[in-house]
N, C-alpha and C. Protein backbone atom coordinates (compact mmCIF):
# COMPACT_ATOMS: atom_id res chain seq x y z
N UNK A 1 0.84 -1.17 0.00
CA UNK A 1 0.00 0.00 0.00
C UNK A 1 0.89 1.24 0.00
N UNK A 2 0.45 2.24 -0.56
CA UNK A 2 1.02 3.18 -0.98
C UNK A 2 0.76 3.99 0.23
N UNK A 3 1.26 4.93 1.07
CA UNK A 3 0.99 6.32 1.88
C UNK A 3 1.16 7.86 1.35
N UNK A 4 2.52 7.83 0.40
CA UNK A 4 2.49 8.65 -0.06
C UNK A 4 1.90 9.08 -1.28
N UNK A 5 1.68 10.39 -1.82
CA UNK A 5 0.87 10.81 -3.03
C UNK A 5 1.61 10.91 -3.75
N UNK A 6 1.29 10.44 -5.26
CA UNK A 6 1.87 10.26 -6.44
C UNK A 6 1.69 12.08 -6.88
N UNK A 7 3.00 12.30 -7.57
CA UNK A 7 2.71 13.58 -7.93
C UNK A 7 3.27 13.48 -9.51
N UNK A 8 2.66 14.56 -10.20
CA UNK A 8 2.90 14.74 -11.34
C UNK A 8 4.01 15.68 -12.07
N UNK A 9 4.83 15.28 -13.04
CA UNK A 9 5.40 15.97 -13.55
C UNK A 9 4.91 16.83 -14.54
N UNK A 10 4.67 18.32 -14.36
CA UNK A 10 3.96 18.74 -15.24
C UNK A 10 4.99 19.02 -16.96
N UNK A 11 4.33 18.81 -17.82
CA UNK A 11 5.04 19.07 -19.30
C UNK A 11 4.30 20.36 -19.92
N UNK A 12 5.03 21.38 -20.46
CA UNK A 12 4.46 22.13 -21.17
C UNK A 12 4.52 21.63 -22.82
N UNK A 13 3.62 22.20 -23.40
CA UNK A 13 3.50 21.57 -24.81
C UNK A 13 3.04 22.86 -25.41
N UNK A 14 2.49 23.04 -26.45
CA UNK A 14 1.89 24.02 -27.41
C UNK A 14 0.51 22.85 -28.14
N UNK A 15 -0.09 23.82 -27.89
CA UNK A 15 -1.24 23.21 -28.52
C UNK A 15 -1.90 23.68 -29.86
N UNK A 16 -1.85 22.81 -30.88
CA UNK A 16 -1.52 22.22 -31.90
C UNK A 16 -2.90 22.22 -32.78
N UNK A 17 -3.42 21.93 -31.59
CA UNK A 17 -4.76 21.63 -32.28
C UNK A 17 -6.17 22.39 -33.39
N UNK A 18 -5.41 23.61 -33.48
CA UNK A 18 -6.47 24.51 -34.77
C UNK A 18 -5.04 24.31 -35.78
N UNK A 19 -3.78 23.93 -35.84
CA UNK A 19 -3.50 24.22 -36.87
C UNK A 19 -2.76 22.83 -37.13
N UNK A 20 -3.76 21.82 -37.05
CA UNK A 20 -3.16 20.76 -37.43
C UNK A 20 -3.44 20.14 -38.89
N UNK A 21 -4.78 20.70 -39.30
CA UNK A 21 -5.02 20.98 -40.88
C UNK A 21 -3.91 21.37 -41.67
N UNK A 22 -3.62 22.81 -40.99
CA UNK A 22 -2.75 23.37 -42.25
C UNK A 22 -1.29 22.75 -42.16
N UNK A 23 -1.21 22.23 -41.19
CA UNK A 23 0.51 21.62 -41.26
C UNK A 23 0.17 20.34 -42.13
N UNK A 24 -0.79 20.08 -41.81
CA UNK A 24 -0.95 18.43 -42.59
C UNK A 24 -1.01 19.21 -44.55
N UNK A 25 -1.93 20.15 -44.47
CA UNK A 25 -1.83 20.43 -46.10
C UNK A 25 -0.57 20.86 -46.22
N UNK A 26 0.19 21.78 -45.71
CA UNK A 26 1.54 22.19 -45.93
C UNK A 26 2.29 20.69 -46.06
N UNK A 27 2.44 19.97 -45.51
CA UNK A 27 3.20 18.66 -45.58
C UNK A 27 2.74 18.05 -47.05
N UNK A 28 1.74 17.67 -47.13
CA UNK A 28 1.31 17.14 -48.28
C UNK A 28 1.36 17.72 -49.43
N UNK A 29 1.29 19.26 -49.46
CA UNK A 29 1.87 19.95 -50.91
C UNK A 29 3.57 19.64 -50.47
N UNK A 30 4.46 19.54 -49.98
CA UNK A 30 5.62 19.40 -49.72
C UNK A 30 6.06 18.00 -50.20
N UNK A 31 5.32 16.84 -49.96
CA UNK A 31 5.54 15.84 -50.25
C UNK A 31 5.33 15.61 -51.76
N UNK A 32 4.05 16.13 -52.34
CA UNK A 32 3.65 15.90 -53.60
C UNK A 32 4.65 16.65 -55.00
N UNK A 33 4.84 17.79 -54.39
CA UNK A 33 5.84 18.67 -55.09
C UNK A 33 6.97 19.22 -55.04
N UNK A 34 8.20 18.63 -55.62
CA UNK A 34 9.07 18.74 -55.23
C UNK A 34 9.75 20.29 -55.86
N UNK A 35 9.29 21.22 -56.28
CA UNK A 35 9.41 22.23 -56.51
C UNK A 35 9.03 23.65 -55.00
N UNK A 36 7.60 22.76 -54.16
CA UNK A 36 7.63 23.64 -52.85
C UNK A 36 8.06 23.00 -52.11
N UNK A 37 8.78 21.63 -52.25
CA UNK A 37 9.62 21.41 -50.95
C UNK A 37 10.81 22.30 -51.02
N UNK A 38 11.27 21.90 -51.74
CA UNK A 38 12.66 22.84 -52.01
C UNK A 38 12.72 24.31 -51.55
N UNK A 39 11.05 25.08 -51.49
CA UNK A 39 10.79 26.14 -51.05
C UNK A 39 10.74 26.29 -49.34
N UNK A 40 9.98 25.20 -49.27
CA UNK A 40 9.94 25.10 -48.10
C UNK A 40 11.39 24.78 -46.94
N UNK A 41 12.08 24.23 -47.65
CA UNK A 41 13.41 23.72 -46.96
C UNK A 41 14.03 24.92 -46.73
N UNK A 42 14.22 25.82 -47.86
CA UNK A 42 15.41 26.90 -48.22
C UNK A 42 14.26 28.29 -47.56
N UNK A 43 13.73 28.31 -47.35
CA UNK A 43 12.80 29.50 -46.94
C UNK A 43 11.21 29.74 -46.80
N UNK A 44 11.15 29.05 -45.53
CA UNK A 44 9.89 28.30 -44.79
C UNK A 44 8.88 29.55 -44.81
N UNK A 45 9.58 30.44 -44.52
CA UNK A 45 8.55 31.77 -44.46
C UNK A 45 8.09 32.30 -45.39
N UNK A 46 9.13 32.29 -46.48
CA UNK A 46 8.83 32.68 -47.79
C UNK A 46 7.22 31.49 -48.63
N UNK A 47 7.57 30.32 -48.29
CA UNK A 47 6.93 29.40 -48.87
C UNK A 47 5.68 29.02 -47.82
N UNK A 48 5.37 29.39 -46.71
CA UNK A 48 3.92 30.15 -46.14
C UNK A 48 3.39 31.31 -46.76
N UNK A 49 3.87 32.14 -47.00
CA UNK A 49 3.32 33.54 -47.76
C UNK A 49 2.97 33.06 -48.96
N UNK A 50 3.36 32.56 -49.97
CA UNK A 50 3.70 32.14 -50.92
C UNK A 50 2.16 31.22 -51.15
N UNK A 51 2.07 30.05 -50.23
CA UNK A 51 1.15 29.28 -50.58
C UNK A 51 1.52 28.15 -51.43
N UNK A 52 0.35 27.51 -51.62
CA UNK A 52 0.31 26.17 -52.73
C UNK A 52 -0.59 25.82 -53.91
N UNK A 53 -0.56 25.97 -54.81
CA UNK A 53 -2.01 25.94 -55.65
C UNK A 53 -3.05 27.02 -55.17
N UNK A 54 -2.77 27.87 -54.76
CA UNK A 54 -3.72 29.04 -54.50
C UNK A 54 -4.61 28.82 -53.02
N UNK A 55 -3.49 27.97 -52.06
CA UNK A 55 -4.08 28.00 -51.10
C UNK A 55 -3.13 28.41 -50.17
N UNK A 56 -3.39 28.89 -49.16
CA UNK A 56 -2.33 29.61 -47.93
C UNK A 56 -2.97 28.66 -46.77
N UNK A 57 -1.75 29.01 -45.87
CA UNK A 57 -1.58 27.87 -44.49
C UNK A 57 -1.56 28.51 -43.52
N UNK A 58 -2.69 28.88 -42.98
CA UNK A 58 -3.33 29.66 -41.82
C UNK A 58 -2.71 29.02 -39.82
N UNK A 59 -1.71 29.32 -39.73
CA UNK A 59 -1.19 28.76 -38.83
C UNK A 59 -1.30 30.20 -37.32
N UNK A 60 -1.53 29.55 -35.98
CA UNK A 60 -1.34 30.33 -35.33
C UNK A 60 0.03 30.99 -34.89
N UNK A 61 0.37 32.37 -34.73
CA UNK A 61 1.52 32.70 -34.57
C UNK A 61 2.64 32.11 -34.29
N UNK A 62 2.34 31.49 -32.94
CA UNK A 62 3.39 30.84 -32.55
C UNK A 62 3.81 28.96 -33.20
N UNK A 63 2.93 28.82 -33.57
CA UNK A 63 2.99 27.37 -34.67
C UNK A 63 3.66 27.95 -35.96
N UNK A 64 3.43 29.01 -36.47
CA UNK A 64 4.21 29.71 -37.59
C UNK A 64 5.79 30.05 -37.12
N UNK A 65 6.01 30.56 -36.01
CA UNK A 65 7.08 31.07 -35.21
C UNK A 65 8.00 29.92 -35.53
N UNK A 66 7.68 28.92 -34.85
CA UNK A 66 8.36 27.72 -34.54
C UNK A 66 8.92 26.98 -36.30
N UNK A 67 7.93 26.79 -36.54
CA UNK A 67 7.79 26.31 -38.52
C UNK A 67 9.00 26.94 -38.99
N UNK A 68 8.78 28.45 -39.33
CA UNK A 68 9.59 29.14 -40.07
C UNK A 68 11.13 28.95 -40.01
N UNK A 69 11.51 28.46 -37.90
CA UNK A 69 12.91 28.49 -37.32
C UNK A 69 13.65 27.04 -38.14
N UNK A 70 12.84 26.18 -38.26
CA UNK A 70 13.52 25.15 -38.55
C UNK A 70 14.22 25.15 -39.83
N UNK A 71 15.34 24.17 -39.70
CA UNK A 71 16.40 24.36 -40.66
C UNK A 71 16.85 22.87 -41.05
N UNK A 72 16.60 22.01 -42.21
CA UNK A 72 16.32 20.77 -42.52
C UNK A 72 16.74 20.96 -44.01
N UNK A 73 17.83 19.77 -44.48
CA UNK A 73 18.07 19.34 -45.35
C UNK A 73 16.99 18.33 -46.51
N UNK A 74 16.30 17.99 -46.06
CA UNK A 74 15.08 16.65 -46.25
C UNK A 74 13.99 17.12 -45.82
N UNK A 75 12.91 16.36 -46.42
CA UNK A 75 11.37 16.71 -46.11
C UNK A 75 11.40 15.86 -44.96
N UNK A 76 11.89 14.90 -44.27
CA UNK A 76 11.78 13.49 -42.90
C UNK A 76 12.17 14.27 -41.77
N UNK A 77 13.69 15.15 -42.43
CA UNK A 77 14.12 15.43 -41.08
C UNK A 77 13.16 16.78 -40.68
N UNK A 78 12.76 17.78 -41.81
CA UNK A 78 12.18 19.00 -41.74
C UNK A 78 10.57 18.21 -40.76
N UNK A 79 10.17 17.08 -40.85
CA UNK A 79 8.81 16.19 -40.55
C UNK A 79 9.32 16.53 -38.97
N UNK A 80 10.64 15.75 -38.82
CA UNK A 80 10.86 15.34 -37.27
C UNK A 80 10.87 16.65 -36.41
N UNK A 81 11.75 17.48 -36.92
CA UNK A 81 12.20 18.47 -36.44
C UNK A 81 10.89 19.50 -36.42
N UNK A 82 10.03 19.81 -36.92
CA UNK A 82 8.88 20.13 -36.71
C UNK A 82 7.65 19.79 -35.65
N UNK A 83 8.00 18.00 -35.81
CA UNK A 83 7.05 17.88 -34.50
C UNK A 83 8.02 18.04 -33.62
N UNK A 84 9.24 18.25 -32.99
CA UNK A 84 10.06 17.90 -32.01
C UNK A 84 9.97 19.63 -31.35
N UNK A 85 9.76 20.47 -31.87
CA UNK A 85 9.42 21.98 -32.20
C UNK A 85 7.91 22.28 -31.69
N UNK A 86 7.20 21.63 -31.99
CA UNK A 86 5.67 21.33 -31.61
C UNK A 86 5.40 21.29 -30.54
N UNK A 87 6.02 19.75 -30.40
CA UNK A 87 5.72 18.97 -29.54
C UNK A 87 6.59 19.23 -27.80
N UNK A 88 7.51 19.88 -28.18
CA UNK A 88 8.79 19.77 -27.04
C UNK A 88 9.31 18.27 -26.90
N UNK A 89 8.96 17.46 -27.75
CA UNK A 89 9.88 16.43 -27.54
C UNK A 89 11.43 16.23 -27.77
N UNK A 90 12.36 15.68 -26.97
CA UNK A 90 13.14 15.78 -27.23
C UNK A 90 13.95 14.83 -28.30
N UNK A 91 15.09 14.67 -28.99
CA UNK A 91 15.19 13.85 -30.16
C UNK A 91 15.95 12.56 -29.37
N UNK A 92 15.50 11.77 -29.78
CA UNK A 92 16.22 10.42 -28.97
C UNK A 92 17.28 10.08 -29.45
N UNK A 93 18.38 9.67 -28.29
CA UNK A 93 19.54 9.61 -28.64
C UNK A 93 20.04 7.86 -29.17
């Protein structure tokens, strides 16, 4: 039997959840076209403004904030490093 109280470690996160559409369409024009990945890799901000087929990626500030910082050779690692950015997860060693 337990006496003492279990306590929690609290985690901060960002919550994700209104702009999980547009990261998913941003990913998927990224994946499909290798003309806005390349945009997206070399100048993330530029290629949010920019758009995809005449659609723009409505992200909240700080989900844009984070997006724009990352710096990725590859669409996998730009994937990881995005949720790891998101998420606060850290990258496993």
């Amino acid at each position: 039997m337990f006496t003492k109280p279990l306590t929690r470690q609290s985690i901060a996160t960002l919550d994700t959840s209104k702009d999980t559409d547009s990261i998913s369409r941003l990913l998927v024009a990224a994946a499909i076209n290798p003309k806005f990945c390349a945009a997206l890799l070399t100048n993330p901000q530029h290629a949010l403004q920019t758009g995809f087929g005449g659609e723009g990626f409505p992200l909240s500030q700080t989900a844009r904030d984070r997006l724009v910082s990352i710096r990725a050779s590859t669409l996998p690692e730009f994937v990881f490093k995005l949720n790891e950015a998101l998420t606060g997860s850290p990258r496993p060693t």
